[in-house]
C-alpha atoms as a PDB file:
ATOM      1  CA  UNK A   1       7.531  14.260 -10.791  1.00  0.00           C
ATOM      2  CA  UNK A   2       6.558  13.291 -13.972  1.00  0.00           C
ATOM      3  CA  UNK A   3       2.547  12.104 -14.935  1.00  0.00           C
ATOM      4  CA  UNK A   4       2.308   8.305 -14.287  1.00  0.00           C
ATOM      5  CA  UNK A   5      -0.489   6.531 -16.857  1.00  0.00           C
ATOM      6  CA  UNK A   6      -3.260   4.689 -15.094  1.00  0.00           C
ATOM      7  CA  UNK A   7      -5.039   2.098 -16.583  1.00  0.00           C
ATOM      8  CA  UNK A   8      -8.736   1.088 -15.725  1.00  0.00           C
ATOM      9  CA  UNK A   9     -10.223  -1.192 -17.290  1.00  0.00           C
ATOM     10  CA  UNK A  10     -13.912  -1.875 -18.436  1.00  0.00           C
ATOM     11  CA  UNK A  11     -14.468   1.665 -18.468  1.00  0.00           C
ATOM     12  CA  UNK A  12     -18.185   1.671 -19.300  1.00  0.00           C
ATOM     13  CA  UNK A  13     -18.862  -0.391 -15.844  1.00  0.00           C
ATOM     14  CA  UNK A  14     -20.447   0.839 -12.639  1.00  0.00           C
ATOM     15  CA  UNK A  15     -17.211   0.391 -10.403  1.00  0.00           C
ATOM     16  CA  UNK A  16     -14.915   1.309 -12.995  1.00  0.00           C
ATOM     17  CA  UNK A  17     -16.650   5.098 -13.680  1.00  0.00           C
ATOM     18  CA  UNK A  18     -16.316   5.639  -9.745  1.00  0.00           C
ATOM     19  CA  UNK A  19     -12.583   5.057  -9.856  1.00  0.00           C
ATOM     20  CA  UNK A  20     -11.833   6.939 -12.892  1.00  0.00           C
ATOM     21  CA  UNK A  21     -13.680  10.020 -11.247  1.00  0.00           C
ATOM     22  CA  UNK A  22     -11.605   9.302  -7.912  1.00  0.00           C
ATOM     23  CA  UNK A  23      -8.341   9.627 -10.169  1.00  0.00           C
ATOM     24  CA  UNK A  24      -9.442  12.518 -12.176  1.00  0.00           C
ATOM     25  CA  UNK A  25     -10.531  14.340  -9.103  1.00  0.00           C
ATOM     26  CA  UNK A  26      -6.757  14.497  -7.743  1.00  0.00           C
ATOM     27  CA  UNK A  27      -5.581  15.072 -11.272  1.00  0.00           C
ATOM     28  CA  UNK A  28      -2.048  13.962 -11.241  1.00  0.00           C
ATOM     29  CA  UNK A  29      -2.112  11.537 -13.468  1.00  0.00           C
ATOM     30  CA  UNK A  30      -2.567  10.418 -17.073  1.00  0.00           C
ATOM     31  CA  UNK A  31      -5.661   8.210 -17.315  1.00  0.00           C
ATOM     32  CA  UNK A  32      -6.378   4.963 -19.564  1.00  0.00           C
ATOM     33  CA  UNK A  33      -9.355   2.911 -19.997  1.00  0.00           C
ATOM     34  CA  UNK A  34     -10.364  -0.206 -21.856  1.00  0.00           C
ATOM     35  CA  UNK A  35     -13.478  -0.700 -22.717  1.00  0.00           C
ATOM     36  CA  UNK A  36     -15.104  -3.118 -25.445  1.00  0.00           C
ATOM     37  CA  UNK A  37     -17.892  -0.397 -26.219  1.00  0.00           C
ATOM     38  CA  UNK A  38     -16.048   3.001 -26.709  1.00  0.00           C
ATOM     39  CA  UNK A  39     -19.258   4.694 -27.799  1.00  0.00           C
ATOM     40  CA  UNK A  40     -20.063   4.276 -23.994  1.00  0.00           C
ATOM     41  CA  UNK A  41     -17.553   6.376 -22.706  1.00  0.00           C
ATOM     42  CA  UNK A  42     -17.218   9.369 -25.137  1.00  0.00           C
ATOM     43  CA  UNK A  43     -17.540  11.818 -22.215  1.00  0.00           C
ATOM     44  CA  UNK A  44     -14.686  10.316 -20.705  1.00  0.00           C
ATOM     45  CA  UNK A  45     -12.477  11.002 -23.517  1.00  0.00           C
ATOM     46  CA  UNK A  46     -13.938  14.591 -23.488  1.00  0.00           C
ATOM     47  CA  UNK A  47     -12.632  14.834 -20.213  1.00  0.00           C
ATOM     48  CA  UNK A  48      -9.068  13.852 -21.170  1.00  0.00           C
ATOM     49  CA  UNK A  49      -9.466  10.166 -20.753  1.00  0.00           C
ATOM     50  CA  UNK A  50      -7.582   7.964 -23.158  1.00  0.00           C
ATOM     51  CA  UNK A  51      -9.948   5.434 -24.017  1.00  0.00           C
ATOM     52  CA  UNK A  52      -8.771   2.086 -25.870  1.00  0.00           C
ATOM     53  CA  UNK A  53     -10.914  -0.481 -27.671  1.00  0.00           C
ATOM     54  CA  UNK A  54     -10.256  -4.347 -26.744  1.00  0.00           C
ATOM     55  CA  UNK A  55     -11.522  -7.185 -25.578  1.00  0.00           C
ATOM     56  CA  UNK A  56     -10.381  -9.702 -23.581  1.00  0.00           C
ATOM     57  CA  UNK A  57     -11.712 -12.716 -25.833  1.00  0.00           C
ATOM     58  CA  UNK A  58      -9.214 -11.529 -28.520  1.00  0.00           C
ATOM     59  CA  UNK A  59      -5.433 -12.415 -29.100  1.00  0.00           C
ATOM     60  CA  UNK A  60      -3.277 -12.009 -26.077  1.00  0.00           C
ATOM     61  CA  UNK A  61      -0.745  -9.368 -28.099  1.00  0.00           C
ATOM     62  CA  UNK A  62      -3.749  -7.537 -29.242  1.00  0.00           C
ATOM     63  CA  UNK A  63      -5.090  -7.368 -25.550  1.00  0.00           C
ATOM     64  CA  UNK A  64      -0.899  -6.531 -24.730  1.00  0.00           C
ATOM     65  CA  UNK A  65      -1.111  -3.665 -26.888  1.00  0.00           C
ATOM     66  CA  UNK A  66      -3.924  -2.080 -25.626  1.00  0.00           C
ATOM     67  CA  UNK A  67      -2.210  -1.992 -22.194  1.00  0.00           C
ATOM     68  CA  UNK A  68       0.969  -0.678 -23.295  1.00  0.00           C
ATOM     69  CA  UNK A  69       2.405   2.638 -21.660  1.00  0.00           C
ATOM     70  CA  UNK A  70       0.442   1.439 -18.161  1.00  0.00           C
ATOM     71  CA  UNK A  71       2.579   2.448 -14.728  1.00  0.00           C
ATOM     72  CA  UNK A  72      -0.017   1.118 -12.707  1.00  0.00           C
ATOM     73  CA  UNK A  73      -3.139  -1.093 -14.211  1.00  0.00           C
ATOM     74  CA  UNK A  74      -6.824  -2.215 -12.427  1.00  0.00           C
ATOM     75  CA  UNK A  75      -8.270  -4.959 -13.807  1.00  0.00           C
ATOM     76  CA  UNK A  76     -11.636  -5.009 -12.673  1.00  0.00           C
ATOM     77  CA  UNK A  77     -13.409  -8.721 -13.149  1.00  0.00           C
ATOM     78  CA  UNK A  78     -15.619  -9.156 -15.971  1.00  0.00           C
ATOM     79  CA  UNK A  79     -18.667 -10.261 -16.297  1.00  0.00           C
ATOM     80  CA  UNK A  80     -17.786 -13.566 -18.095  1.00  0.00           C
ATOM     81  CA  UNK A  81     -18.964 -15.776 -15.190  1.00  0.00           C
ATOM     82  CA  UNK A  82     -17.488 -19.279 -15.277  1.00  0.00           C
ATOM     83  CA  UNK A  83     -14.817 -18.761 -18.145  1.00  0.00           C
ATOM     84  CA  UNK A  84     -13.091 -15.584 -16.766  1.00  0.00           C
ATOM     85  CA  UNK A  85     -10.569 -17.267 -14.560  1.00  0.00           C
ATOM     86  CA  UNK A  86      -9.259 -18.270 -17.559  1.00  0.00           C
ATOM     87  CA  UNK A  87      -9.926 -15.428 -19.526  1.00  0.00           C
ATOM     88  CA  UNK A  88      -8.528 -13.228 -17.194  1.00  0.00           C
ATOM     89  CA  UNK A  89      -5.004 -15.556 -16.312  1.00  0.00           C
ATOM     90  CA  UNK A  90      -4.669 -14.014 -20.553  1.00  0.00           C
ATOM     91  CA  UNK A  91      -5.218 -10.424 -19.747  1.00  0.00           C
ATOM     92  CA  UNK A  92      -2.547 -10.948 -16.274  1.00  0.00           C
ATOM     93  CA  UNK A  93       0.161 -12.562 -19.197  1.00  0.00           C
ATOM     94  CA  UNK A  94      -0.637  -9.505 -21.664  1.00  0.00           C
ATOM     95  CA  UNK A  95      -0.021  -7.502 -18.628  1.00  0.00           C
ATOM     96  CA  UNK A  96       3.362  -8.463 -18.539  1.00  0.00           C
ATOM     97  CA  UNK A  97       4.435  -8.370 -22.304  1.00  0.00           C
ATOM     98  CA  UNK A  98       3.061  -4.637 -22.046  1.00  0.00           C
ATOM     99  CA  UNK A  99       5.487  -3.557 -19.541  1.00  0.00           C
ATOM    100  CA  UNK A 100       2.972  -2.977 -16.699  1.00  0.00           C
ATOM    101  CA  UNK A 101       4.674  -2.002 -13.822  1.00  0.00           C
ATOM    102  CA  UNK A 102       1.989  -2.446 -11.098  1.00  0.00           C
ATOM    103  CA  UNK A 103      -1.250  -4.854 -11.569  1.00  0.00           C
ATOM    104  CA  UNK A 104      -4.144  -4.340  -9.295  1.00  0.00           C
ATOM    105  CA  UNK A 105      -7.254  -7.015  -9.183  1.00  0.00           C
ATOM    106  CA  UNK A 106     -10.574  -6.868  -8.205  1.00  0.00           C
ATOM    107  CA  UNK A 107     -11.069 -10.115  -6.177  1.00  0.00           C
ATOM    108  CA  UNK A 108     -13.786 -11.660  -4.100  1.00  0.00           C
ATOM    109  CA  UNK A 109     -13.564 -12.722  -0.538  1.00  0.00           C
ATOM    110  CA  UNK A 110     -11.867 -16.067   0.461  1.00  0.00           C
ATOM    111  CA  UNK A 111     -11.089 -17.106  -3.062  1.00  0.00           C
ATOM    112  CA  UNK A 112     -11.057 -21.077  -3.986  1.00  0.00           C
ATOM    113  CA  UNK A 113     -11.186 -23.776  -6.332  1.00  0.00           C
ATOM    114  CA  UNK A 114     -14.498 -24.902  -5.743  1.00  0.00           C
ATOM    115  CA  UNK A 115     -17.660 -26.424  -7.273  1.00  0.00           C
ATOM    116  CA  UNK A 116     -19.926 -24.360  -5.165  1.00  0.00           C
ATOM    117  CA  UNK A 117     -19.316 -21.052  -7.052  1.00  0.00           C
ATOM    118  CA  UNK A 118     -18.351 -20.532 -10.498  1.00  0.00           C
ATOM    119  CA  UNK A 119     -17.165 -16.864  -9.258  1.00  0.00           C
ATOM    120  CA  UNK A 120     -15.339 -17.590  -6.599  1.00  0.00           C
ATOM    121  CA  UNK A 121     -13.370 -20.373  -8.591  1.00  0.00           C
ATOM    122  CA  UNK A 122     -12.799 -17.946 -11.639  1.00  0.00           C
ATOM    123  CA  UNK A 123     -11.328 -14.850  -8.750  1.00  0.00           C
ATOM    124  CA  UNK A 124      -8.966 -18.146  -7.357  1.00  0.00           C
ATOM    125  CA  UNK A 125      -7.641 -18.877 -10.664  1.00  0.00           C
ATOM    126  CA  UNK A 126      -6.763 -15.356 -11.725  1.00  0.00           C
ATOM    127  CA  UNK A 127      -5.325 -14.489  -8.050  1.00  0.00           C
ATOM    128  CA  UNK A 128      -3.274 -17.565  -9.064  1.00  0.00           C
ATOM    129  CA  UNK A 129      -2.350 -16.464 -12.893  1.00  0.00           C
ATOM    130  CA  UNK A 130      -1.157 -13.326 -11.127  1.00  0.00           C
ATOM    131  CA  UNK A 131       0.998 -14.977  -8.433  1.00  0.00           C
ATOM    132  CA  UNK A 132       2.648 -17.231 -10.408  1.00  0.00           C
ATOM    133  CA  UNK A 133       3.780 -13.944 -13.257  1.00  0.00           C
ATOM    134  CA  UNK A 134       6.473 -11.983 -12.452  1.00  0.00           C
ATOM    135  CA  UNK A 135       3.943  -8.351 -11.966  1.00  0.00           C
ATOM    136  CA  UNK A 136       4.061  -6.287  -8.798  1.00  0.00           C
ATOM    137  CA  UNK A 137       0.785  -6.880  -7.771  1.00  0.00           C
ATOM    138  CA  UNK A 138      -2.328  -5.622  -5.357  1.00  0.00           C
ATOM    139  CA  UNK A 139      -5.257  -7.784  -4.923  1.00  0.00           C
ATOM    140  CA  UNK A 140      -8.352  -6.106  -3.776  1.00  0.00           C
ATOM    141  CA  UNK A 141     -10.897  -8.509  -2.491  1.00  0.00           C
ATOM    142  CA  UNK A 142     -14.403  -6.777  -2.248  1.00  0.00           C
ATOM    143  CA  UNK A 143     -16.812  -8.151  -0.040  1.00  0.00           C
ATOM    144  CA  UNK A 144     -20.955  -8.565  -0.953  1.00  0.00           C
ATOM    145  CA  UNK A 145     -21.954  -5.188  -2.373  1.00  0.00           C
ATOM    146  CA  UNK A 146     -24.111  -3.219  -0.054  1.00  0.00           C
ATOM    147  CA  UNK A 147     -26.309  -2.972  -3.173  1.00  0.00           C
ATOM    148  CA  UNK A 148     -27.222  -6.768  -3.653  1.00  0.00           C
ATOM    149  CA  UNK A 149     -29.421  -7.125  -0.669  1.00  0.00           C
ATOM    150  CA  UNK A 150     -31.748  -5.205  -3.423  1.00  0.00           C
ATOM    151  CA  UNK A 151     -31.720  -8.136  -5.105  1.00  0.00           C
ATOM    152  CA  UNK A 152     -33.748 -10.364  -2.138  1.00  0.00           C
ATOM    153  CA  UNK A 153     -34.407  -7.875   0.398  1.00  0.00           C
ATOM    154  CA  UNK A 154     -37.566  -5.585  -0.973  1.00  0.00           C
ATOM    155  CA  UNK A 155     -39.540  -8.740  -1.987  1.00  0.00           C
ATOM    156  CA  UNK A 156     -38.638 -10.387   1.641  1.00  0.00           C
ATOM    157  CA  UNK A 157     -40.430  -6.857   2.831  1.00  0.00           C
ATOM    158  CA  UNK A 158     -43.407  -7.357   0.721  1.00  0.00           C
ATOM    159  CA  UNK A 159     -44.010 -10.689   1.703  1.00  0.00           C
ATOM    160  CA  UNK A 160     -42.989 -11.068   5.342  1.00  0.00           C
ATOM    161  CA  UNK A 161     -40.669 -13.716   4.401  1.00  0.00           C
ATOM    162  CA  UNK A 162     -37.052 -14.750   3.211  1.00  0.00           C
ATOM    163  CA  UNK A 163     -36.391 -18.277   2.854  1.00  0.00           C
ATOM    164  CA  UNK A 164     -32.461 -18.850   2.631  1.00  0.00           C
ATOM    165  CA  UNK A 165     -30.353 -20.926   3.343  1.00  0.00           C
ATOM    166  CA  UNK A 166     -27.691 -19.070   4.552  1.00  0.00           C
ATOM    167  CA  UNK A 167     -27.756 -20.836   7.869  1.00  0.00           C
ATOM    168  CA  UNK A 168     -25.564 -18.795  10.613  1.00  0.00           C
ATOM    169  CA  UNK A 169     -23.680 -17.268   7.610  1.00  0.00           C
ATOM    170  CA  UNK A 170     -22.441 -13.373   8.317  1.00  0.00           C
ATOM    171  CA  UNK A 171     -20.827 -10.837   5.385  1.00  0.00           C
ATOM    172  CA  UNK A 172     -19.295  -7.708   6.093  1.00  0.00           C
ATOM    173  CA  UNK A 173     -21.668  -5.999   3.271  1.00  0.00           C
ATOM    174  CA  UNK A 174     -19.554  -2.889   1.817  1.00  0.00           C
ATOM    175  CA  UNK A 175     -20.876  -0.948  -0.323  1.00  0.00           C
ATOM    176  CA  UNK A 176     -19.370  -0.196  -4.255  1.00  0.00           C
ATOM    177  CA  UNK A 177     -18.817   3.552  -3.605  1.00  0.00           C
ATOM    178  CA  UNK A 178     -16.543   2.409  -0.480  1.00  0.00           C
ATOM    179  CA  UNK A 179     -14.298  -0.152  -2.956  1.00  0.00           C
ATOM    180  CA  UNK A 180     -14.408   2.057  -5.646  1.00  0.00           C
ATOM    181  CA  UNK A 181     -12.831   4.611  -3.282  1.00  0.00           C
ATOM    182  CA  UNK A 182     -10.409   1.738  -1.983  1.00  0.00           C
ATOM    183  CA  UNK A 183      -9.481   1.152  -5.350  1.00  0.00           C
ATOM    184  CA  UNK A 184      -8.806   3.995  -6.328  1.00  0.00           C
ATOM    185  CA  UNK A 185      -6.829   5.178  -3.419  1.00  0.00           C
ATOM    186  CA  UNK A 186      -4.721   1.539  -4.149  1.00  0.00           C
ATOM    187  CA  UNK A 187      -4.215   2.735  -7.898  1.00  0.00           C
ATOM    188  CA  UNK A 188      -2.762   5.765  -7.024  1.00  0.00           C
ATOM    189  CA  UNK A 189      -0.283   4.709  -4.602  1.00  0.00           C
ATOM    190  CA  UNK A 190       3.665   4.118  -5.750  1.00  0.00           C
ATOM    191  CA  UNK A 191       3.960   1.082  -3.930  1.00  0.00           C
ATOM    192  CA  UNK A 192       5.618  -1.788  -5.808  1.00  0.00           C
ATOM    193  CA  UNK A 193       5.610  -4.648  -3.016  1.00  0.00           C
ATOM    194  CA  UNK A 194       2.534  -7.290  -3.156  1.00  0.00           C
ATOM    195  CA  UNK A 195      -0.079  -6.990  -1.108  1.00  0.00           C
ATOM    196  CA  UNK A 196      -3.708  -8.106  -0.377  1.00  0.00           C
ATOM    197  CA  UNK A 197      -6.711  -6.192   1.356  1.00  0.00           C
ATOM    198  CA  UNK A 198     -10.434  -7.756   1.941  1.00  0.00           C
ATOM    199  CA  UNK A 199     -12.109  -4.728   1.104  1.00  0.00           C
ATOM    200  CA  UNK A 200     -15.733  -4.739   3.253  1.00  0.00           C
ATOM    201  CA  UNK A 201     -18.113  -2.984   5.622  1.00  0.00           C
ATOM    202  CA  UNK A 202     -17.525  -2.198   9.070  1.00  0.00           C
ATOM    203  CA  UNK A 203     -19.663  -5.363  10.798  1.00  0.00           C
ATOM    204  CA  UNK A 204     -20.190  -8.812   9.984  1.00  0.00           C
ATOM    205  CA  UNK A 205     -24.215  -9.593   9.624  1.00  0.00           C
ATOM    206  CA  UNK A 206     -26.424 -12.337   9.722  1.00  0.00           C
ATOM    207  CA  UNK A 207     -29.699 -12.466   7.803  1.00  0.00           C
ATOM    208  CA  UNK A 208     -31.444 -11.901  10.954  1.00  0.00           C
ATOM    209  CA  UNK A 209     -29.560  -9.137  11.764  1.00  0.00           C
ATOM    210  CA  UNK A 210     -30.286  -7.417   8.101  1.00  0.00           C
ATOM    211  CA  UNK A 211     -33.644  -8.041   8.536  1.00  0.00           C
ATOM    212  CA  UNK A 212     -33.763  -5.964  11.718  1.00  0.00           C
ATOM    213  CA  UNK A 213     -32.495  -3.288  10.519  1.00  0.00           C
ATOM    214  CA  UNK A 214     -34.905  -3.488   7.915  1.00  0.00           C
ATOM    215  CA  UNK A 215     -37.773  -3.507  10.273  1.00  0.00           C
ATOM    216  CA  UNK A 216     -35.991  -0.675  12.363  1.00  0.00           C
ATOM    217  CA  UNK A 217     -36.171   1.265   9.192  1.00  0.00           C
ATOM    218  CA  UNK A 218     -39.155   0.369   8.125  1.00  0.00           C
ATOM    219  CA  UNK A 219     -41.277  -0.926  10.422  1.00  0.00           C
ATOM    220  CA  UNK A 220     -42.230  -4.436   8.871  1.00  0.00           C
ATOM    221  CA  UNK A 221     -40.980  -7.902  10.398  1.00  0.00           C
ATOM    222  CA  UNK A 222     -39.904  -9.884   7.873  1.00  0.00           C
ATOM    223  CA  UNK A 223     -39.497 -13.897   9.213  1.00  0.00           C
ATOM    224  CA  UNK A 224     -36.000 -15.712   8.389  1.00  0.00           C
ATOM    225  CA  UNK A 225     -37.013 -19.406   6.914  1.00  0.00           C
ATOM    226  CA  UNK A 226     -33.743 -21.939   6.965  1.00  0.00           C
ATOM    227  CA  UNK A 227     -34.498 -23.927   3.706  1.00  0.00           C
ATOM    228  CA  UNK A 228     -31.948 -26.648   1.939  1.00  0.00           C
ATOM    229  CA  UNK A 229     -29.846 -25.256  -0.787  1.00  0.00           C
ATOM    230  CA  UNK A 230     -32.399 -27.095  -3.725  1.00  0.00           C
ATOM    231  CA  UNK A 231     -35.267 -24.423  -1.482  1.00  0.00           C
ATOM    232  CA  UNK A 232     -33.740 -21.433  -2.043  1.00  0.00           C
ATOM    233  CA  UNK A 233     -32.420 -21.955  -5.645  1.00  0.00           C
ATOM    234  CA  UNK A 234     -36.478 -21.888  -6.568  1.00  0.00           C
ATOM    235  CA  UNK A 235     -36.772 -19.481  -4.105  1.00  0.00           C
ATOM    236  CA  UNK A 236     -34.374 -17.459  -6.054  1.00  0.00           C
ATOM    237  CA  UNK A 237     -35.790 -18.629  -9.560  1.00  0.00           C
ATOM    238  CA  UNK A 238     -38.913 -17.172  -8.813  1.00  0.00           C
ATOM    239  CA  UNK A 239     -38.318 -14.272  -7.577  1.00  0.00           C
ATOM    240  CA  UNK A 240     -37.404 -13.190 -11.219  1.00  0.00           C
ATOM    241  CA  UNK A 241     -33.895 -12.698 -11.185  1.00  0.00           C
ATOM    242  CA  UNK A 242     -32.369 -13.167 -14.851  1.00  0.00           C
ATOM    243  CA  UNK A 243     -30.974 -16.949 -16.305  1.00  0.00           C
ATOM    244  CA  UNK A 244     -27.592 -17.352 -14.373  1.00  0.00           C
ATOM    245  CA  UNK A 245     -28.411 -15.017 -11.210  1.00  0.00           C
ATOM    246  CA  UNK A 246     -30.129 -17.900  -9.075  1.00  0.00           C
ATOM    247  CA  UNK A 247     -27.450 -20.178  -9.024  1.00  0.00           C
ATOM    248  CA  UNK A 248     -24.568 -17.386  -8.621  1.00  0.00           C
ATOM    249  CA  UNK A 249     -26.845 -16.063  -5.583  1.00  0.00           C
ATOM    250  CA  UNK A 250     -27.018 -19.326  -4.460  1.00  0.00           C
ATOM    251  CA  UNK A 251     -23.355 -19.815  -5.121  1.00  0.00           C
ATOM    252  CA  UNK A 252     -22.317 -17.079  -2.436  1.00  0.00           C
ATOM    253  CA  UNK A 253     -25.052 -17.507  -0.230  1.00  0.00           C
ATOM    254  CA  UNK A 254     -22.873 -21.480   0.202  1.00  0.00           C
ATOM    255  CA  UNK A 255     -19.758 -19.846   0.929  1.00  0.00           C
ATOM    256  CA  UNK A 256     -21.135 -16.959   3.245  1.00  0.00           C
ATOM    257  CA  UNK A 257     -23.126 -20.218   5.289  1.00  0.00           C
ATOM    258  CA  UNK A 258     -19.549 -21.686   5.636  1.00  0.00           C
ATOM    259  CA  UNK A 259     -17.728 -18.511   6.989  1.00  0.00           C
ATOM    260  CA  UNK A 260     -16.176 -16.996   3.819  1.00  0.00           C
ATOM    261  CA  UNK A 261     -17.792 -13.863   3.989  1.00  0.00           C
ATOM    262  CA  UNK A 262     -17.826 -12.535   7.868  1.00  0.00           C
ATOM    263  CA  UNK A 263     -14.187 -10.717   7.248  1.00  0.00           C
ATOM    264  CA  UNK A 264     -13.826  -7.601   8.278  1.00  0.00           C
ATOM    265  CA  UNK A 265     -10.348  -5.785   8.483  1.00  0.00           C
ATOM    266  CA  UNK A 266      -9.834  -1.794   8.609  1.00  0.00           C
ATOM    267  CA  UNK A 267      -8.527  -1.708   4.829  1.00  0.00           C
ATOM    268  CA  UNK A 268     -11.179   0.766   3.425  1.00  0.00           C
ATOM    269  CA  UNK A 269     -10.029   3.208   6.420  1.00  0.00           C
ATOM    270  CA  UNK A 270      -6.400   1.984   6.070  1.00  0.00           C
ATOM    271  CA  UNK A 271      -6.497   3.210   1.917  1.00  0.00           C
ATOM    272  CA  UNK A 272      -8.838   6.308   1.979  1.00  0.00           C
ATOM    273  CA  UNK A 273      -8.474   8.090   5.521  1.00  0.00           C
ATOM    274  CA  UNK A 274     -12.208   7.269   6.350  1.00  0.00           C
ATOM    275  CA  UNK A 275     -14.392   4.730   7.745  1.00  0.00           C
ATOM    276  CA  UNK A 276     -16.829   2.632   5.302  1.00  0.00           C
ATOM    277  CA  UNK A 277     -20.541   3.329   5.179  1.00  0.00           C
ATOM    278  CA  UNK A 278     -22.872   0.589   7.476  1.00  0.00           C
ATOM    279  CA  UNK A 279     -25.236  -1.253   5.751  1.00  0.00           C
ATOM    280  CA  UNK A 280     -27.971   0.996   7.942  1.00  0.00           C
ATOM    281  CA  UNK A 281     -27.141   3.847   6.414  1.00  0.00           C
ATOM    282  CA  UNK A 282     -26.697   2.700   3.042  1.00  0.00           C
ATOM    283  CA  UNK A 283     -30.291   1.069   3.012  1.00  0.00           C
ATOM    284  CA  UNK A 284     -31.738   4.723   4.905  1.00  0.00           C
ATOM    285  CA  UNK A 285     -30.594   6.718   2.121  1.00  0.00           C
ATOM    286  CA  UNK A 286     -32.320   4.134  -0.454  1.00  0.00           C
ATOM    287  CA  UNK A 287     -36.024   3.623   1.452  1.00  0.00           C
ATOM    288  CA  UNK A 288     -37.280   4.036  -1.441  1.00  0.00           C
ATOM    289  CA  UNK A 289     -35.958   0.949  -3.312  1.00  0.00           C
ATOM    290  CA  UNK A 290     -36.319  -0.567  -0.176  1.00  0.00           C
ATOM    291  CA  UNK A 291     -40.103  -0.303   0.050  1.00  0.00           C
ATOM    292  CA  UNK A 292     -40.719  -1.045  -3.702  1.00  0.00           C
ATOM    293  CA  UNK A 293     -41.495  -4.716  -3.615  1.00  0.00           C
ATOM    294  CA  UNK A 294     -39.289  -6.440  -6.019  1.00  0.00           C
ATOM    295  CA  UNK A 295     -35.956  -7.212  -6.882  1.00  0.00           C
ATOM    296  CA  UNK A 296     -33.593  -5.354  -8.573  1.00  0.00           C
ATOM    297  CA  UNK A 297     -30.533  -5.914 -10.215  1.00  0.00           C
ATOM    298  CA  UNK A 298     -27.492  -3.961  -9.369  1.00  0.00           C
ATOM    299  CA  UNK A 299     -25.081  -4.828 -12.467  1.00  0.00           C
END
């Protein structure tokens, strides 16, 4: 059989790294990333790794160029919260003047049109820019990273407290290495039928169950504190997340309190052979951060 070409992009990002190393650990294939900041990524073109300048702001046959040659493409979301559904609906028409056979998307649970979230109405509008196009297609809808809880959970520890208002809202928390490893497994596959997986963790929580596994693990109660949505955006504020984090947070914490979020399905077992890590075990192995009193930010 002859090499396909796989095509990553945003190659300098977190998730993207841990699904280039998935494909270059089987080694059958040709590998392509995109990446805005090549300099970034200069030991993945040591390794073998075609890397390809672009960005998605430019002209939509200079972003189609820079796909060219793809078999099978991720496109992992960017970071361009609030304009990216639109941006993106570009990169899924470039897709198809390149000749991509297979298009693979890195969604969010329950996408929608809605004013609540500015990222869950830009993963609805590129979900729809890639049903309406005439790609093959695999959407990949990831669940709240396992990682996140970083960004609310240490301080919550520190202080005894977490004021939320999450309500009765559950999330099966999964954690990046599990949908990198879904990903991956989905971008090596020769299917060519359309198909959708919510990628997540193998329970649906509620706050008050996080927070007792916190205090299972490390022995401090921490008290759950129903607030309106106005209370936990300054709840958020000040716990010194960056401009633009609050109101995301804030965002998904809405659409987790109405039901969006407590999904789980067997997909990360169904693409990769194995079960996905709990949310205990992720936050044992990371005590450390755990215990360290403030946020931090999991890009």
């Amino acid at each position: 059989m002859n090499a396909r070409t796989l095509l990553v992009t945003g190659g300098s990002g977190r998730l993207a790294r841990h699904v280039i190393e998935h494909v270059l650990e089987r080694g059958d294939d040709r590998v392509v990333t995109t990446t805005r900041t090549p300099e970034r990524v200069a030991d993945l073109r040591d390794r073998g790794v075609e890397v390809r300048r672009v960005d998605f702001d430019d002209d939509e046959s200079d972003v189609a160029r820079a796909l060219e040659g793809a078999d099978r493409m991720l496109l992992i979301s960017t970071h361009a919260v609030g304009r990216r559904g639109a941006q993106q609906g570009k990169v899924v028409r470039a897709a198809e003047l390149a000749g991509v056979s297979h298009l693979l998307y890195t969604s969010a649970t329950s996408p929608a049109p809605t004013p609540m979230s500015a990222i869950v109405s830009d993963h609805f509008w590129t979900e729809l820019a890639i049903f309406r196009s005439d790609l093959s297609w695999t959407i990949l809808r990831h669940n709240m990273y396992s990682e996140h809880v970083f960004l609310f959970l240490p301080t919550a520890l520190a202080a005894g407290e977490l004021r939320t208002s999450l309500g009765d809202g559950a999330r099966a928390y999964v954690t990046r290495a599990d949908c990198a490893a879904a990903d991956a497994a989905a971008l090596m596959a020769d299917w060519t039928d359309r198909r959708i997986y919510d990628i997540g963790g193998p329970e649906a929580l509620r706050v008050e169950d996080l927070l007792s596994i916190a205090e299972g693990l490390t022995g401090r109660a921490v008290r759950h504190i129903p607030v309106d949505d106005e209370t936990a955006l300054r709840a958020l504020a000040d716990s010194g997340l960056p401009p633009g984090f609050p109101e995301a947070a804030l965002g998904f914490d809405v659409w987790a309190r109405m039901g969006h979020h407590a999904i789980v399905t067997p997909a990360v077992r169904e693409l990769t052979g194995r079960e996905p890590q709990s949310l205990r075990d992720y936050l044992a192995e990371h005590l450390d951060t755990l215990l360290a009193g403030t946020a931090t930010i999991d890009l």
